[in-house]
Protein backbone atom coordinates (compact mmCIF):
# COMPACT_ATOMS: atom_id res chain seq x y z
CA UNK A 1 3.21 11.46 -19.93
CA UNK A 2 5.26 15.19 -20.45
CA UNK A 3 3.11 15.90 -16.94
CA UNK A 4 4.29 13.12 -15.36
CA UNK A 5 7.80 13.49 -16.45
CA UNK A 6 8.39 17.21 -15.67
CA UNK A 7 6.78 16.62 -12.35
CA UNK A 8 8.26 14.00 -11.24
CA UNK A 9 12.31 15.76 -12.15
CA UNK A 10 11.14 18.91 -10.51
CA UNK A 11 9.65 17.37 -7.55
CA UNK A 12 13.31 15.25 -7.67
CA UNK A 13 15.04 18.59 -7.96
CA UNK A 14 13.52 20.20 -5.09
CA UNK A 15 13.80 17.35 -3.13
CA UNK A 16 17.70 17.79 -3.33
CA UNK A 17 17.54 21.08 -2.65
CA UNK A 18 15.51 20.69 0.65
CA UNK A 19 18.44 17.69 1.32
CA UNK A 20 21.14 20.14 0.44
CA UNK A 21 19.63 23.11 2.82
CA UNK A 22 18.52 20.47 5.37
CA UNK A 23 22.09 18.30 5.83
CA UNK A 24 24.19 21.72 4.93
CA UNK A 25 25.87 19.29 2.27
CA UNK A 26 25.41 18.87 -1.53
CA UNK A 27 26.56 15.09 -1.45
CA UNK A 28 25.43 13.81 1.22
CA UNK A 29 24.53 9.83 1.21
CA UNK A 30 22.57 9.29 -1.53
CA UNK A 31 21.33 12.35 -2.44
CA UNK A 32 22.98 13.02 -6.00
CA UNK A 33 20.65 10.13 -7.03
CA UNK A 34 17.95 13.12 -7.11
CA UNK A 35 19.80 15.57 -9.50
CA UNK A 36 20.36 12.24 -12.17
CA UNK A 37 16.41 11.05 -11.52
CA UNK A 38 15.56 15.16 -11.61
CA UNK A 39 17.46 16.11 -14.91
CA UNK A 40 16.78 12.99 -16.23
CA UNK A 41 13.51 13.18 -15.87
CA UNK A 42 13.36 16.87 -17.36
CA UNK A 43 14.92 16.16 -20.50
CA UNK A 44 12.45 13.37 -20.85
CA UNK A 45 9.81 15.64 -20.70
CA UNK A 46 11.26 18.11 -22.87
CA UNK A 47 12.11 15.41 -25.40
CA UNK A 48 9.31 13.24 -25.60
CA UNK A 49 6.85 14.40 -28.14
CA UNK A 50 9.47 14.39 -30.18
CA UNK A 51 10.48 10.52 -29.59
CA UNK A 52 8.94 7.66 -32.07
CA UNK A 53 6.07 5.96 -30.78
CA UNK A 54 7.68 2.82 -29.89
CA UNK A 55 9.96 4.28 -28.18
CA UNK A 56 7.37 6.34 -25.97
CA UNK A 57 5.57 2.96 -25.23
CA UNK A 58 8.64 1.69 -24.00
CA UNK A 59 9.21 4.52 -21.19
CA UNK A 60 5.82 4.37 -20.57
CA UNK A 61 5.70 0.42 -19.56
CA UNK A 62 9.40 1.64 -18.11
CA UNK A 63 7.14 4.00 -15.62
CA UNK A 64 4.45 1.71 -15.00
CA UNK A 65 7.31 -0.64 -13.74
CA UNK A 66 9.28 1.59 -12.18
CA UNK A 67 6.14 2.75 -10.04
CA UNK A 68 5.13 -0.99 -9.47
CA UNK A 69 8.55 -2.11 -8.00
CA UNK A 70 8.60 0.88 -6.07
CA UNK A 71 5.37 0.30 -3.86
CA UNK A 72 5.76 -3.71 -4.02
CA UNK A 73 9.82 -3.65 -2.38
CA UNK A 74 8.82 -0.30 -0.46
CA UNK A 75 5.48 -1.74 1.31
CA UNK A 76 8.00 -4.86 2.43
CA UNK A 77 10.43 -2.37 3.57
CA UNK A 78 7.62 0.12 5.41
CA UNK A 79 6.14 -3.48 6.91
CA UNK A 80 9.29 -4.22 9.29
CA UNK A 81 9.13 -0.18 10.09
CA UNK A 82 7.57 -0.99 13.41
CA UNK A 83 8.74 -4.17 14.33
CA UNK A 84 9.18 -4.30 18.39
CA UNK A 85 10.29 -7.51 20.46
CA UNK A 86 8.54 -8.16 23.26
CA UNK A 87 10.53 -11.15 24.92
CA UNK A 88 13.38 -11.51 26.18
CA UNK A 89 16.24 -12.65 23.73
CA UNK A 90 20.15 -14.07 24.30
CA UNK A 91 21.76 -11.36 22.44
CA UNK A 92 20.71 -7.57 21.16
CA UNK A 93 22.94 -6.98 17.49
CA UNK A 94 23.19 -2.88 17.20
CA UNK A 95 24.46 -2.54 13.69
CA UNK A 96 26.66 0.54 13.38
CA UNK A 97 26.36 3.49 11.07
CA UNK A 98 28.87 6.26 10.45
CA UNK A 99 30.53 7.75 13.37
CA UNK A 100 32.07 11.34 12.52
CA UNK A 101 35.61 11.06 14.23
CA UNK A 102 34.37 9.96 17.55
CA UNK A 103 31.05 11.50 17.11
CA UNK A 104 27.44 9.24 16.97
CA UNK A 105 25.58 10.44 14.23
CA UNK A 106 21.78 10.74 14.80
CA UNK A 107 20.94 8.13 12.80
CA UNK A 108 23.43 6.41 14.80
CA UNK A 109 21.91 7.28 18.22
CA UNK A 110 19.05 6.36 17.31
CA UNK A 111 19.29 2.80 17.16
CA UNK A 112 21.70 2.39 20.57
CA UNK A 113 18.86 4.62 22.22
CA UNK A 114 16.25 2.12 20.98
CA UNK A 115 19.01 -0.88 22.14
CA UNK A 116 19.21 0.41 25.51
CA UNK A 117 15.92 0.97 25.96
CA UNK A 118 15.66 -2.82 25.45
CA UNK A 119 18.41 -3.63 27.26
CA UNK A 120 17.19 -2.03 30.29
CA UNK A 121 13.94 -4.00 29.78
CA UNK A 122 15.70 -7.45 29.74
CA UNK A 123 19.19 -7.09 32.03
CA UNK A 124 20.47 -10.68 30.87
CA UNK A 125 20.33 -9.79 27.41
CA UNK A 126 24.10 -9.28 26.41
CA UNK A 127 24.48 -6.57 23.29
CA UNK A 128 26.74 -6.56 20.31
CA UNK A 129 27.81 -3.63 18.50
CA UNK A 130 28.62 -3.43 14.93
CA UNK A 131 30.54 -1.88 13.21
CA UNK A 132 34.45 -1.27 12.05
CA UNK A 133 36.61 2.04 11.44
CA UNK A 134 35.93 3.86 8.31
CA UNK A 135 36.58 7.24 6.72
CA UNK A 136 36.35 10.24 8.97
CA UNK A 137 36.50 7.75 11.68
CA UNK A 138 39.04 8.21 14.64
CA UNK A 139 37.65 4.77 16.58
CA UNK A 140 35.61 1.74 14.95
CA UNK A 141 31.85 2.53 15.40
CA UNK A 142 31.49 -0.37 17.43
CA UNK A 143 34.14 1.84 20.10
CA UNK A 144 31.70 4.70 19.86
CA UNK A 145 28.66 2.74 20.36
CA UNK A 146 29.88 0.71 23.17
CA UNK A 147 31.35 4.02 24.91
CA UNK A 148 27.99 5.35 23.88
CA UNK A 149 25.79 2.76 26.20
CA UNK A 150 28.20 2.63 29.01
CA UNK A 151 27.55 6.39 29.41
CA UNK A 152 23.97 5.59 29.13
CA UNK A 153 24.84 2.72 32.54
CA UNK A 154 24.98 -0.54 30.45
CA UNK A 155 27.49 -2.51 32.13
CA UNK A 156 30.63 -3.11 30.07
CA UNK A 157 30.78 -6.53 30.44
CA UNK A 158 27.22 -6.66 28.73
CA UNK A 159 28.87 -5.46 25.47
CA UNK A 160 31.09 -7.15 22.81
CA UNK A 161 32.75 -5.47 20.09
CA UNK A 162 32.46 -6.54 16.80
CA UNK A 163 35.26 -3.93 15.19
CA UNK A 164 35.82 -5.16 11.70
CA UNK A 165 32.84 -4.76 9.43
CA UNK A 166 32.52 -2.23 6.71
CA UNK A 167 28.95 -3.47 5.39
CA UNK A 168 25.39 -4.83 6.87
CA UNK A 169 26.47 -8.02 5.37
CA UNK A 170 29.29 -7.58 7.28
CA UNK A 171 28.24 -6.57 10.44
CA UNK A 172 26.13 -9.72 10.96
CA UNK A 173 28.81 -12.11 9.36
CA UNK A 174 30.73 -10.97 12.11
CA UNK A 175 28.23 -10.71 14.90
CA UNK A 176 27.44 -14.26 14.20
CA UNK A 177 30.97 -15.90 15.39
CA UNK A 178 30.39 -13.14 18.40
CA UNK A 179 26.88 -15.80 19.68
CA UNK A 180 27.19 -18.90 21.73
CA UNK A 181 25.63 -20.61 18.80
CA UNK A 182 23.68 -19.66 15.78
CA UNK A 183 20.08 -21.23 17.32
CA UNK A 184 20.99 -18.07 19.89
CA UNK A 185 17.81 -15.95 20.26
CA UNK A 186 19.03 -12.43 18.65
CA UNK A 187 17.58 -9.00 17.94
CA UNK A 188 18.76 -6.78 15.23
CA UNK A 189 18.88 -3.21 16.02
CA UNK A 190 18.60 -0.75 12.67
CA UNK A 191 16.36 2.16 11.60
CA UNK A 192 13.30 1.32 10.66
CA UNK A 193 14.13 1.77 6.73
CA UNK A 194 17.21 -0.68 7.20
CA UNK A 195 15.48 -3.38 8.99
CA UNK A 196 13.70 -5.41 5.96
CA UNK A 197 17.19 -5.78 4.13
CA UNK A 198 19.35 -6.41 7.45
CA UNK A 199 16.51 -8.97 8.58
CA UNK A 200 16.94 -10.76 5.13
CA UNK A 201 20.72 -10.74 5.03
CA UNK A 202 20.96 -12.10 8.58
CA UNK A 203 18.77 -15.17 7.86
CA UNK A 204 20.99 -15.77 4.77
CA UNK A 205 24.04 -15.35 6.75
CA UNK A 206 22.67 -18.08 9.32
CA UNK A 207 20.62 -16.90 12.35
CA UNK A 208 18.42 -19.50 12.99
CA UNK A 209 16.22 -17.57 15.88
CA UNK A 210 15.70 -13.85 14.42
CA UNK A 211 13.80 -11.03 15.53
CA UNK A 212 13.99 -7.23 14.76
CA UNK A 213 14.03 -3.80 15.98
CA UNK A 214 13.16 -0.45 14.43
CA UNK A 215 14.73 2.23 15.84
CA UNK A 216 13.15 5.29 14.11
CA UNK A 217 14.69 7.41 11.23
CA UNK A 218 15.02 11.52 10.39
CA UNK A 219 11.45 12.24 8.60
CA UNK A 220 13.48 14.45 6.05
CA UNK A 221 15.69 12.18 5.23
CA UNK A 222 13.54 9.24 5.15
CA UNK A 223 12.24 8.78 1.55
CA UNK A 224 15.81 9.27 0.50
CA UNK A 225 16.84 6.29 2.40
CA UNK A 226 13.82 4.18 1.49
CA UNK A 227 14.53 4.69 -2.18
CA UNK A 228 17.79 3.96 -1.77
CA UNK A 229 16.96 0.88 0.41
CA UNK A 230 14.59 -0.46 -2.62
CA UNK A 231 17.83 -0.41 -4.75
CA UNK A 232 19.64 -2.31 -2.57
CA UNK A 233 16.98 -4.79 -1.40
CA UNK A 234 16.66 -5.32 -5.21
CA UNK A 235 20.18 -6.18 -5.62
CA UNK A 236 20.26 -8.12 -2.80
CA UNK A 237 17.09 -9.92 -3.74
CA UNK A 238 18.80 -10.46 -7.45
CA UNK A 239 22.45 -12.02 -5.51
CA UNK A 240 20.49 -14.57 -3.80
CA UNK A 241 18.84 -15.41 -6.85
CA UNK A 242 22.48 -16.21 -8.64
């Protein structure tokens, strides 16, 4: 179990690292989470031997859970990773991500380029992008993303702002009151690491006719957002449970 434990806060640590040379920040989203799990891991190891045996049975079940929450909410997540729609639906939801003054981020882009693809597939589908104005942000994301797809030729009167929403939760709250009704057929637009959690907040927020789309994700960045993602799919999971 000392193995396991000093590999697994190394392997934490230089995963941060690679973040930190890789982003050019030290905090960017997320990523402090693997100097915690890396140190904390570390002392473990160092301090282990030295623990009483009940309490090393108790981080040992703690790892064997750990490990078994981690690949049963991270296979859900990594199942909606290549969801597609392949008919035509009433509305395409784009749900917004940060926007650096009135800059898309590629994360961002990535899901209005996997919208418009869509929306150049099916020309009566209308689009709604989500998203308010945060900090660091000169517009609401949902001004960058619609200025985003009429540069790309999606006709302005295809889009509707939804300019208020600082979470996913949020976001399709909003969206909803945006539809002709809530039986509307409707897309959701998110990175493939996203979609799981966005897809289960929207049916709890209403939609009654729900499908999904994964736009992809950064491959260096992508296990930090699918732990992250199990956190929060957790939490969510444990909310509707309350």
């Amino acid at each position: 179990m000392q193995v396991y434990f000093y590999a697994a806060g190394i392997g934490s640590l230089l995963y941060y690292i690679l973040l930190v040379r890789y982003t050019g920040k030290w905090d960017s989203t997320f990523s402090r989470f693997w100097i915690v799990c890396g140190g904390g891991h570390v002392l473990l190891g160092f301090f282990f031997s030295g623990l009483l045996p009940t309490v090393q049975v108790l981080l040992e079940i703690g790892v064997v859970v750990w490990w078994f929450m981690l690949l049963a909410v991270g296979g859900k997540i990594l199942s909606c990773a290549g969801e597609t729609c392949g008919r035509e639906v009433d509305f395409l939801i784009v749900l917004g991500a940060q926007v650096r003054g009135t800059r898309i981020t590629q994360s961002l882009k990535r899901r209005l380029d996997s919208g418009h693809a869509y929306l150049v597939n099916y020309p009566n589908t209308k689009v709604v992008v989500s998203g308010g104005q945060g900090k660091g942000e000169d517009v609401s994301e949902a001004q960058a993303m619609a200025e985003y797809l009429i540069r790309c030729g999606v006709e302005p009167e295809r889009i509707i702002q939804e300019d208020r929403s600082t979470s996913t939760w949020e976001n399709l709250c909003f969206s909803l009151g945006c539809l002709t009704s809530p039986r509307a057929a409707v897309a959701v637009v998110t990175n493939d690491f996203h979609l799981y959690r966005a897809l289960l907040l929207a049916k709890k927020a209403g939609y009654k006719n729900l499908f999904g789309i994964a736009a992809s994700s950064n491959g260096v960045l992508l296990f930090n957002y699918l732990v992250r993602e199990i956190f929060a799919v957790i939490l969510t999971k444990a909310r509707q449970m309350l």
